[in-house]
C-alpha atoms as a PDB file:
ATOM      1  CA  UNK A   1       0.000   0.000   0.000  1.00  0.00           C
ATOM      2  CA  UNK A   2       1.562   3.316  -1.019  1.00  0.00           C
ATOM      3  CA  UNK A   3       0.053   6.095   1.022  1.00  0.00           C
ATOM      4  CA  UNK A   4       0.973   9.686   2.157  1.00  0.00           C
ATOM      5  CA  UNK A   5      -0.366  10.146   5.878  1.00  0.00           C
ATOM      6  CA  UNK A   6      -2.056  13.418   6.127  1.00  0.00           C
ATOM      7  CA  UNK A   7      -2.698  13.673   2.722  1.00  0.00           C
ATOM      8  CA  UNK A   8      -5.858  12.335   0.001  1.00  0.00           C
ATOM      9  CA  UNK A   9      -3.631   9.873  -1.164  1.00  0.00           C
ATOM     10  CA  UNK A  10      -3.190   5.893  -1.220  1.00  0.00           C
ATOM     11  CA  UNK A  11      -3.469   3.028  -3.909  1.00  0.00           C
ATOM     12  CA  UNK A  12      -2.596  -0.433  -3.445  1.00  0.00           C
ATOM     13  CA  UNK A  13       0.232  -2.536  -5.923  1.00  0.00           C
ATOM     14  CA  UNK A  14      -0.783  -6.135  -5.949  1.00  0.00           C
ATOM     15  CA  UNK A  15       2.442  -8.349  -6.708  1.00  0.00           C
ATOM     16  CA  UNK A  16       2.096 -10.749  -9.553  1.00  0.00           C
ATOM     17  CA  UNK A  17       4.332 -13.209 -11.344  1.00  0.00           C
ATOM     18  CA  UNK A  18       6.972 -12.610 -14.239  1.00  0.00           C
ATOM     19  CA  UNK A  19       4.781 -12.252 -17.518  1.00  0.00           C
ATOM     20  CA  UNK A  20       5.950 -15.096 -20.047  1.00  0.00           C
ATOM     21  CA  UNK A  21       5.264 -12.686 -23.255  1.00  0.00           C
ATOM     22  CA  UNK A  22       7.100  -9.248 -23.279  1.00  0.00           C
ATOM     23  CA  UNK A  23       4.471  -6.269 -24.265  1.00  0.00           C
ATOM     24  CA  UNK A  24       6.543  -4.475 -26.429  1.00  0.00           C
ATOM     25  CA  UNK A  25       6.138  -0.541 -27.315  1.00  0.00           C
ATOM     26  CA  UNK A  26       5.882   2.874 -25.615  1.00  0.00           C
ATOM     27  CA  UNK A  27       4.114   3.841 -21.575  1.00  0.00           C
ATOM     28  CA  UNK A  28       2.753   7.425 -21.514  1.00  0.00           C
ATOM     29  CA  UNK A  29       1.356   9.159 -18.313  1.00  0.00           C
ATOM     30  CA  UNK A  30       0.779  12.809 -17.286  1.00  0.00           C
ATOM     31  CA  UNK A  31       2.259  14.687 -14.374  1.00  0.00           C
ATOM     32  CA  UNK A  32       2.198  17.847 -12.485  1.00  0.00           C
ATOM     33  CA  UNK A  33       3.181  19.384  -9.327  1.00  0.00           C
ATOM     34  CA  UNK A  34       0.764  22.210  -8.722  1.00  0.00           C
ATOM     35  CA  UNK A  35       2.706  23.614  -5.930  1.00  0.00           C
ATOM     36  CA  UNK A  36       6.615  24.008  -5.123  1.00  0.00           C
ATOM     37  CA  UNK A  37       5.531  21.657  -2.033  1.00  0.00           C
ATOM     38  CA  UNK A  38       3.732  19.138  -4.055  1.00  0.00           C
ATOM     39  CA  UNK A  39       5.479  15.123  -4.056  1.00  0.00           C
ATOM     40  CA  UNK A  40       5.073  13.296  -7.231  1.00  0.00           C
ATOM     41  CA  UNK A  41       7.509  10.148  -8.203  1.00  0.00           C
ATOM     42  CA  UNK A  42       7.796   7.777 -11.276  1.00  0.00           C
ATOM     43  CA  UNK A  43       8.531   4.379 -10.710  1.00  0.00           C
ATOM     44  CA  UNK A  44       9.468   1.767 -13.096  1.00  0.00           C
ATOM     45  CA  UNK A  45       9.831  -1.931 -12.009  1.00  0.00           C
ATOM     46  CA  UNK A  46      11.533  -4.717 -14.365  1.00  0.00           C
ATOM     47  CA  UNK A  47      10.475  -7.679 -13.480  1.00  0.00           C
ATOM     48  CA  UNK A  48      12.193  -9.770 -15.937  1.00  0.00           C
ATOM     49  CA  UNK A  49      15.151 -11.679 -15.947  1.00  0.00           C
ATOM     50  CA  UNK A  50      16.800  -9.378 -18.670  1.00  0.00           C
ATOM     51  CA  UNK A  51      17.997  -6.046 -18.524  1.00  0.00           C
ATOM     52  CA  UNK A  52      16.044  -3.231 -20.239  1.00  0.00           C
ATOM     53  CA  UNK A  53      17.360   0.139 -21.411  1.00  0.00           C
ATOM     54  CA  UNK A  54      14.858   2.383 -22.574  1.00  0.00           C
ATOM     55  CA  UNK A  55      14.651   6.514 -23.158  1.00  0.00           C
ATOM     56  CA  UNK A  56      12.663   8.694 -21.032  1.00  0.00           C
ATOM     57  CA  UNK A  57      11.188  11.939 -22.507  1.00  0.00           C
ATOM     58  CA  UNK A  58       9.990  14.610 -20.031  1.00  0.00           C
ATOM     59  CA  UNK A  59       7.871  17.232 -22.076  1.00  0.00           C
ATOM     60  CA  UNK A  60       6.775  20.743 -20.570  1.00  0.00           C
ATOM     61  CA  UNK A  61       4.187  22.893 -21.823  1.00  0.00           C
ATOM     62  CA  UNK A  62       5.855  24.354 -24.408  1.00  0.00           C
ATOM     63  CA  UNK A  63       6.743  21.421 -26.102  1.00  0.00           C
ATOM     64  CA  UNK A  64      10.548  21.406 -24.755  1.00  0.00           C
ATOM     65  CA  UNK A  65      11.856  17.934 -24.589  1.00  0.00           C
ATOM     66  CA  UNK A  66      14.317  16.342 -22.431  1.00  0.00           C
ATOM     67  CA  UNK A  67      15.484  12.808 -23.284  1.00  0.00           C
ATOM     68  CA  UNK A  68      17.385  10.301 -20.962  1.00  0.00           C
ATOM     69  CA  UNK A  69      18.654   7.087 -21.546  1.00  0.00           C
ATOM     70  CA  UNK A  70      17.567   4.651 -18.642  1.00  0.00           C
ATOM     71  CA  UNK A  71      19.138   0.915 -17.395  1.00  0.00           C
ATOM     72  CA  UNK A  72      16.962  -1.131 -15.348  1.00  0.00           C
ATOM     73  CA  UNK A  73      18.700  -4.456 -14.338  1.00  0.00           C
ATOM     74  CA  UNK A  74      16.905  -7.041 -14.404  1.00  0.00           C
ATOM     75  CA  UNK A  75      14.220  -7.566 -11.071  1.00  0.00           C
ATOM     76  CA  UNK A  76      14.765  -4.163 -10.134  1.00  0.00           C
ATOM     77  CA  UNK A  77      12.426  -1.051  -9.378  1.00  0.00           C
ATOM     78  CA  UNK A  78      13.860   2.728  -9.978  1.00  0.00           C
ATOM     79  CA  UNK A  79      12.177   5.542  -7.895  1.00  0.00           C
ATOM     80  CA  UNK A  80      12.682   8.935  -9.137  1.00  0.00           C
ATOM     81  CA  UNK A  81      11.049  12.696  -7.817  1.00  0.00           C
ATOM     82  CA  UNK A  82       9.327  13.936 -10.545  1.00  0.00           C
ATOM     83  CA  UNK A  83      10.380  17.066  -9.435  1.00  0.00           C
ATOM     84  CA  UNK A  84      14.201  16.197  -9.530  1.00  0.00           C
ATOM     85  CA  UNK A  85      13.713  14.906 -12.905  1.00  0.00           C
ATOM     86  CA  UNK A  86      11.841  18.075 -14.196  1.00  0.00           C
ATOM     87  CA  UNK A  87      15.482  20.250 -12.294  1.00  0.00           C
ATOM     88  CA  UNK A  88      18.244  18.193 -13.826  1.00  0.00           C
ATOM     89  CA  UNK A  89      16.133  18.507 -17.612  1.00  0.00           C
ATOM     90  CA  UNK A  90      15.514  22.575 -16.641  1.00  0.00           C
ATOM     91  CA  UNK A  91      11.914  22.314 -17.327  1.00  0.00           C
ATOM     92  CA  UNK A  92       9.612  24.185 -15.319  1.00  0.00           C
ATOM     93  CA  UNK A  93       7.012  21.582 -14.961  1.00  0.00           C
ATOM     94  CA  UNK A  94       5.864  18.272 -16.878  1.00  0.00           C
ATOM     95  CA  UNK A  95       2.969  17.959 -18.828  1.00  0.00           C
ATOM     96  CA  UNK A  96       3.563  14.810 -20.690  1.00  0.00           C
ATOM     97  CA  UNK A  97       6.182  11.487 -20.419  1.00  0.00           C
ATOM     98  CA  UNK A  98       6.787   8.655 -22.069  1.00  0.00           C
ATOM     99  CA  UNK A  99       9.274   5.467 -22.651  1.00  0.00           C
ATOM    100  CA  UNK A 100      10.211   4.161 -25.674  1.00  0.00           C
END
């Protein structure tokens, strides 16, 4: 259960077994932090038994791009603040993301 006491938020990850077929192709979502207080992160788990390297794009809201290349070893989950991603790219805020 991921939860922020104090706060409107909490959703619950159910665990589930290494997929036998590989989904191939892009993940998209949409962030913002609407205040210079707000928390967001972006997780990315690899549950298989081979490494994946894939590029992240961070897009802000007028279309400026950032583009990092990403390693996840295999069985391994990477945690990053949104907001530390959106500093080191010197956006202002994030609109738009997605993995290729």
């Amino acid at each position: 259960m991921i939860h922020d006491s104090g706060h409107p938020v909490a959703f619950h990850l159910d665990a589930f077994v290494e997929a036998k077929d590989y989904d191939a192709g892009s993940r998209e979502g949409i962030w913002w932090l609407p205040n210079r207080t707000a928390k967001d992160f972006f997780i990315l788990t690899n549950n298989s038994r081979q490494p994946i390297v894939a590029t992240l794009r961070l897009f802000d809201a007028k279309g400026k791009v950032s583009a990092q290349q990403i390693v996840l070893k295999p069985k391994t989950t990477l945690r990053n603040s949104v907001r530390e991603l959106l500093q080191k790219a010197g956006l202002t805020c994030v609109l738009d993301f997605s993995i290729f």
